[in-house]
C-alpha atoms as a PDB file:
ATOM      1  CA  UNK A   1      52.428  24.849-228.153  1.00  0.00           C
ATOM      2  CA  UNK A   2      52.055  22.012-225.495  1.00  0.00           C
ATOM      3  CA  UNK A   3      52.627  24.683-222.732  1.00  0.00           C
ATOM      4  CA  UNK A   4      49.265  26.824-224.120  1.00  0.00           C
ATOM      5  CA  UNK A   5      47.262  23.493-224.549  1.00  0.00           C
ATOM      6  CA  UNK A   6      47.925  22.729-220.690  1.00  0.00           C
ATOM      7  CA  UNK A   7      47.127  26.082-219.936  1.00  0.00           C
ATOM      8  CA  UNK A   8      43.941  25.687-221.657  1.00  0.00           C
ATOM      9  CA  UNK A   9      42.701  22.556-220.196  1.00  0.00           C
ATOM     10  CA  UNK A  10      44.000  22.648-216.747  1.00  0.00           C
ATOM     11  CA  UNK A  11      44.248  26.420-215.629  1.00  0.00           C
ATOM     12  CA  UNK A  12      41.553  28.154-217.875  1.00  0.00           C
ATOM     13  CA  UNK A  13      38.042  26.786-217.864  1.00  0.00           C
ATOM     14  CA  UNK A  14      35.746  24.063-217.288  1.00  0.00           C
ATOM     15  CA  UNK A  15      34.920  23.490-220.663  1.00  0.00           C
ATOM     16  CA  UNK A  16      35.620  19.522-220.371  1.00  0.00           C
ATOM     17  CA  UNK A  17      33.695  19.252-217.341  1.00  0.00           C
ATOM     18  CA  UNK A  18      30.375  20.031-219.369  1.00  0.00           C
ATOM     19  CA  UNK A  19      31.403  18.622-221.933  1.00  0.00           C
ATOM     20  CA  UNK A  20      32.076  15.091-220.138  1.00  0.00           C
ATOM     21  CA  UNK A  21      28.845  16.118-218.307  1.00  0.00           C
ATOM     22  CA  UNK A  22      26.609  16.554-221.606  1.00  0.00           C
ATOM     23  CA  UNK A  23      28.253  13.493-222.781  1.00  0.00           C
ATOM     24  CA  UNK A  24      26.650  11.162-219.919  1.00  0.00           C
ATOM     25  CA  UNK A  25      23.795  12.961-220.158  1.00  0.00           C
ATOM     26  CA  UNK A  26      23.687  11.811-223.673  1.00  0.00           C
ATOM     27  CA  UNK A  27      24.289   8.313-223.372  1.00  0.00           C
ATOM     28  CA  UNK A  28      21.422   8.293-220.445  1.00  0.00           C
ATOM     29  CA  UNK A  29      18.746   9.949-223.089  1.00  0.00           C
ATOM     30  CA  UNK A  30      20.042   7.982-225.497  1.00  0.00           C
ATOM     31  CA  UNK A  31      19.121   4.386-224.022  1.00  0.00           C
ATOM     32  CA  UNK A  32      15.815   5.975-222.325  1.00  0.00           C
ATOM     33  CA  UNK A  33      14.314   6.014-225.810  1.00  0.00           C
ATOM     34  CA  UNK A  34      12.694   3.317-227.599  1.00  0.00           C
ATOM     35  CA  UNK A  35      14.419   0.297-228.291  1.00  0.00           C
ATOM     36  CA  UNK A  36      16.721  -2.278-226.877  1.00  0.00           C
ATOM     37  CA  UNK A  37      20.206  -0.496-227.259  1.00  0.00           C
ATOM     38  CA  UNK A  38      22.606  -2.746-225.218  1.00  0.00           C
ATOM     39  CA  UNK A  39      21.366  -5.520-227.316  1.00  0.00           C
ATOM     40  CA  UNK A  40      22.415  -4.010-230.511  1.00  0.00           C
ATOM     41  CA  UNK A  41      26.044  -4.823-231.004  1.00  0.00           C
ATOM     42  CA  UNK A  42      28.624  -6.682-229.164  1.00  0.00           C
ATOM     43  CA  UNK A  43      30.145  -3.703-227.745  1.00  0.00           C
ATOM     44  CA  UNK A  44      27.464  -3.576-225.401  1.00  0.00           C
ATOM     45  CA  UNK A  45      27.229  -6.942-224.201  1.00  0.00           C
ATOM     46  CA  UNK A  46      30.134  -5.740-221.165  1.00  0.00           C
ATOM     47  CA  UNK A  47      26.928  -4.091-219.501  1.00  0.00           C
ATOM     48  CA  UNK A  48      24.655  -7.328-219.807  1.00  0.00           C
ATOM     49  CA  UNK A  49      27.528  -9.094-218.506  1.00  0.00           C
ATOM     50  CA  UNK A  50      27.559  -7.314-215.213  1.00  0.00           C
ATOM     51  CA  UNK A  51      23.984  -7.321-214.930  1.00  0.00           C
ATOM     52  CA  UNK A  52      23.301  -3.458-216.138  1.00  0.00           C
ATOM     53  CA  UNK A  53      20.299  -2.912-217.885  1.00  0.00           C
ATOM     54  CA  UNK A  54      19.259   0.259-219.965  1.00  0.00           C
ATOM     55  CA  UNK A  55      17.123   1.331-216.512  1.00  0.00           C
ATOM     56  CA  UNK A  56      19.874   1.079-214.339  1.00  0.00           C
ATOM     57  CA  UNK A  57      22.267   2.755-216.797  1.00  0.00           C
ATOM     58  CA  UNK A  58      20.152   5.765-217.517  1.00  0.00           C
ATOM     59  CA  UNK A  59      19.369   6.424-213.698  1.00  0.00           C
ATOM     60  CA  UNK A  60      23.024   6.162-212.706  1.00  0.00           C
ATOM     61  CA  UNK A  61      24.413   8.361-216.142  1.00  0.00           C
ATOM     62  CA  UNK A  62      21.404  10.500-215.041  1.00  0.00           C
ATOM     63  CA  UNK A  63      22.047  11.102-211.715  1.00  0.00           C
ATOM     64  CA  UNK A  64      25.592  11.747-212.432  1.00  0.00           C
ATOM     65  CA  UNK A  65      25.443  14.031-215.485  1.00  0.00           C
ATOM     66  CA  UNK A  66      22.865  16.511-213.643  1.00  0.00           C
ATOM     67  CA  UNK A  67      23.982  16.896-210.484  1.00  0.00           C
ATOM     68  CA  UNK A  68      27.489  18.100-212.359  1.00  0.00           C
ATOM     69  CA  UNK A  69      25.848  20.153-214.319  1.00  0.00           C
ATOM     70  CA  UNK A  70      23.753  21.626-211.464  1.00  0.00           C
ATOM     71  CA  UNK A  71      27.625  21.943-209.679  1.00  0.00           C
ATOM     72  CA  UNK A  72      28.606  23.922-212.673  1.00  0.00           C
ATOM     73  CA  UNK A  73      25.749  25.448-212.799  1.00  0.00           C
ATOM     74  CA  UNK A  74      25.905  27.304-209.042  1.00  0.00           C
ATOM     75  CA  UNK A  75      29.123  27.460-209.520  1.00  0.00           C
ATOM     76  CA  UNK A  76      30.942  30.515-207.563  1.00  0.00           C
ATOM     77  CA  UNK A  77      27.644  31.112-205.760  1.00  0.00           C
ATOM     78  CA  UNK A  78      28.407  28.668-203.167  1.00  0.00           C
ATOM     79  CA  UNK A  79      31.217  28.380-201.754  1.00  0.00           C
ATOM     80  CA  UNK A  80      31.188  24.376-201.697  1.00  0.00           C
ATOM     81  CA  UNK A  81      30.867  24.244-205.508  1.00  0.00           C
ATOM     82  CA  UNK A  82      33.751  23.471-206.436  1.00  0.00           C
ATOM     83  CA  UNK A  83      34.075  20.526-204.063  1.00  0.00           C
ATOM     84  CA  UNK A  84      31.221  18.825-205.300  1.00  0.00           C
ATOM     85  CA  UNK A  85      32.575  19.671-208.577  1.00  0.00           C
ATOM     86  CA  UNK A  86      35.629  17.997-207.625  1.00  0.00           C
ATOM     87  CA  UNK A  87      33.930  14.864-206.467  1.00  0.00           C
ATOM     88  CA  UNK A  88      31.407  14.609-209.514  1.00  0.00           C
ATOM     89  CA  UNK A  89      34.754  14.824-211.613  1.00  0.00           C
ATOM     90  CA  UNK A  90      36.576  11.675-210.109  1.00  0.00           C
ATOM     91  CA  UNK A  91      33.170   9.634-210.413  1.00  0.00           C
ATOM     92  CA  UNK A  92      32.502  11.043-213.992  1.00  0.00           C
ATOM     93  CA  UNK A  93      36.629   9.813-214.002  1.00  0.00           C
ATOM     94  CA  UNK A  94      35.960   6.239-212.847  1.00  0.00           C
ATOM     95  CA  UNK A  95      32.688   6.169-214.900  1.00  0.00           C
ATOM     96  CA  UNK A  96      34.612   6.821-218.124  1.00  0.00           C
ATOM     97  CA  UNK A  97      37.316   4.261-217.686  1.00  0.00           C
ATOM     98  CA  UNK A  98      34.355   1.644-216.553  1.00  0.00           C
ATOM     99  CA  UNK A  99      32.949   2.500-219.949  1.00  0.00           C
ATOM    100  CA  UNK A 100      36.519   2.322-221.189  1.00  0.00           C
ATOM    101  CA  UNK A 101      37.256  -1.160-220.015  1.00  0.00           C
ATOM    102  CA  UNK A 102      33.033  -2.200-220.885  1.00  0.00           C
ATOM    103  CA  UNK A 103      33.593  -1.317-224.572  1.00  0.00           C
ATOM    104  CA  UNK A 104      37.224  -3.319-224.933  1.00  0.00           C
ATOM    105  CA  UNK A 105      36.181  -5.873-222.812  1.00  0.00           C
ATOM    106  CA  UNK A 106      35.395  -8.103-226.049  1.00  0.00           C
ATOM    107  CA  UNK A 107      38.633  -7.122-227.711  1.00  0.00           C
ATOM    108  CA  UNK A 108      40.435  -8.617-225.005  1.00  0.00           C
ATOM    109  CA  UNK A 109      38.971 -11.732-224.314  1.00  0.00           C
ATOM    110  CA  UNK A 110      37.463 -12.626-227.566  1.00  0.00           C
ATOM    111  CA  UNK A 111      40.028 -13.608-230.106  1.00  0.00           C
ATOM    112  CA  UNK A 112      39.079 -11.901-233.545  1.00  0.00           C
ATOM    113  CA  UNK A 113      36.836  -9.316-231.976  1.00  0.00           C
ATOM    114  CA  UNK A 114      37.491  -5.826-233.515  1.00  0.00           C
ATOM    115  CA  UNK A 115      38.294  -2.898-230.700  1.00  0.00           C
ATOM    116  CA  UNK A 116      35.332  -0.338-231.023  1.00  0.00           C
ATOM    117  CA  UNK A 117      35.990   3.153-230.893  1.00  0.00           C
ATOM    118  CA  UNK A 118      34.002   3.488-227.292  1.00  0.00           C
ATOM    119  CA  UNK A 119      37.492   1.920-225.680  1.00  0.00           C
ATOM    120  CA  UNK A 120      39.800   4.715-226.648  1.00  0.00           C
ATOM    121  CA  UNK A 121      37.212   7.693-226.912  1.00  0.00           C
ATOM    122  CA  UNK A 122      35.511   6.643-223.102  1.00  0.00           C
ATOM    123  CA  UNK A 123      39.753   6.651-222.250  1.00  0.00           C
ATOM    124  CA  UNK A 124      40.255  10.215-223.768  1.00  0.00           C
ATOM    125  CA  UNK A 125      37.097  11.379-221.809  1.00  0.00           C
ATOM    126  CA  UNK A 126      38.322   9.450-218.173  1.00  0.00           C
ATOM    127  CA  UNK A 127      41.425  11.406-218.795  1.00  0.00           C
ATOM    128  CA  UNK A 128      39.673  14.523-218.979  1.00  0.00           C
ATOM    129  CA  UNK A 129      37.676  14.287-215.942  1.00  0.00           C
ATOM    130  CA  UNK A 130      40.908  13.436-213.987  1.00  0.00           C
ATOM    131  CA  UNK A 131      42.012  16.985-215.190  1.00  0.00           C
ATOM    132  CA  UNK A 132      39.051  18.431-214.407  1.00  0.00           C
ATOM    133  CA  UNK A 133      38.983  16.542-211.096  1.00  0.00           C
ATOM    134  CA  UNK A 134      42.613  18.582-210.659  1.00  0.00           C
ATOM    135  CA  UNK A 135      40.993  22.317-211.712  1.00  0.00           C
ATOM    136  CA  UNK A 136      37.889  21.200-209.450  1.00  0.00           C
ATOM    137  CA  UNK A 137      40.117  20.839-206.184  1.00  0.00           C
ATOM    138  CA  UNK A 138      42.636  23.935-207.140  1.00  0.00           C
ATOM    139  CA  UNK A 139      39.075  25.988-207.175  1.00  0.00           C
ATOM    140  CA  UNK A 140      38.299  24.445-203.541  1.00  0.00           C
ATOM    141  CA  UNK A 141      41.498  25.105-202.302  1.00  0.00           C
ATOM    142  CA  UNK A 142      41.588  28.811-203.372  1.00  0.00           C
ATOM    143  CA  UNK A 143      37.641  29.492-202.317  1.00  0.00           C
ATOM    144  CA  UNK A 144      38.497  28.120-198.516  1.00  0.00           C
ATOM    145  CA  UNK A 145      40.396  31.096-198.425  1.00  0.00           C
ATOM    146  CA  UNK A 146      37.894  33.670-199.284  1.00  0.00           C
END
């Protein structure tokens, strides 16, 4: 069973790149409307810490998130596609695990500070983009020699 779960993520697809790609796109729409969201729970006081505000964070998720999508998007039609792809997945990598390390940041240096779920589920989606990074550069490899 492993074998046909690697299969699936690594050499069949890029389901997990849109999906990690939707997902900043998400968070970006999510603190573009109304309200104060990074002030609403301590989970999101890593981001006020390092001096991100809910502009900065929706321009950089948004910037991000659409030009992957547009990579996935043109993808096969131009033959530099999936290098771009490739790139966009090591930054949508490093994003996650900034997230990642953002949403424990509390847990670790805060005694009696619950872990929120963003930690291990911003983790889970770093580690996906990684892969995808991998299926992003085997595609750029194999269309340089077409």
């Amino acid at each position: 069973m492993p074998r046909r779960i690697a299969f699936a993520l690594i050499e069949h697809g890029r389901a997990a790149e849109w999906v990690t790609s939707l997902v900043l796109l998400t968070f970006a729409v999510t603190l573009a409307l109304p309200g104060n969201t990074l002030h609403l729970s301590p989970s999101y006081r890593g981001f006020l810490n390092l001096g991100f505000d809910e502009a900065s964070l929706v321009l950089l998720f948004s910037l991000l998130g659409g030009a992957r999508i547009t990579a996935l998007y043109i993808n096969g039609s131009w033959r530099r596609s999936p290098s771009l792809r490739a790139v966009g997945a090591w930054f949508g990598a490093a994003t996650f695990a900034s997230l990642s390390v953002t949403f424990g940041w509390n847990y670790f240096t805060t005694p009696g500070v619950a872990l929120g779920t963003g930690t291990g589920t911003y983790a889970v989606l770093a580690f996906c983009d990684l892969l995808a990074a991998y299926r992003s550069a085997a595609d750029a490899r194999v269309s340089r020699y077409q």
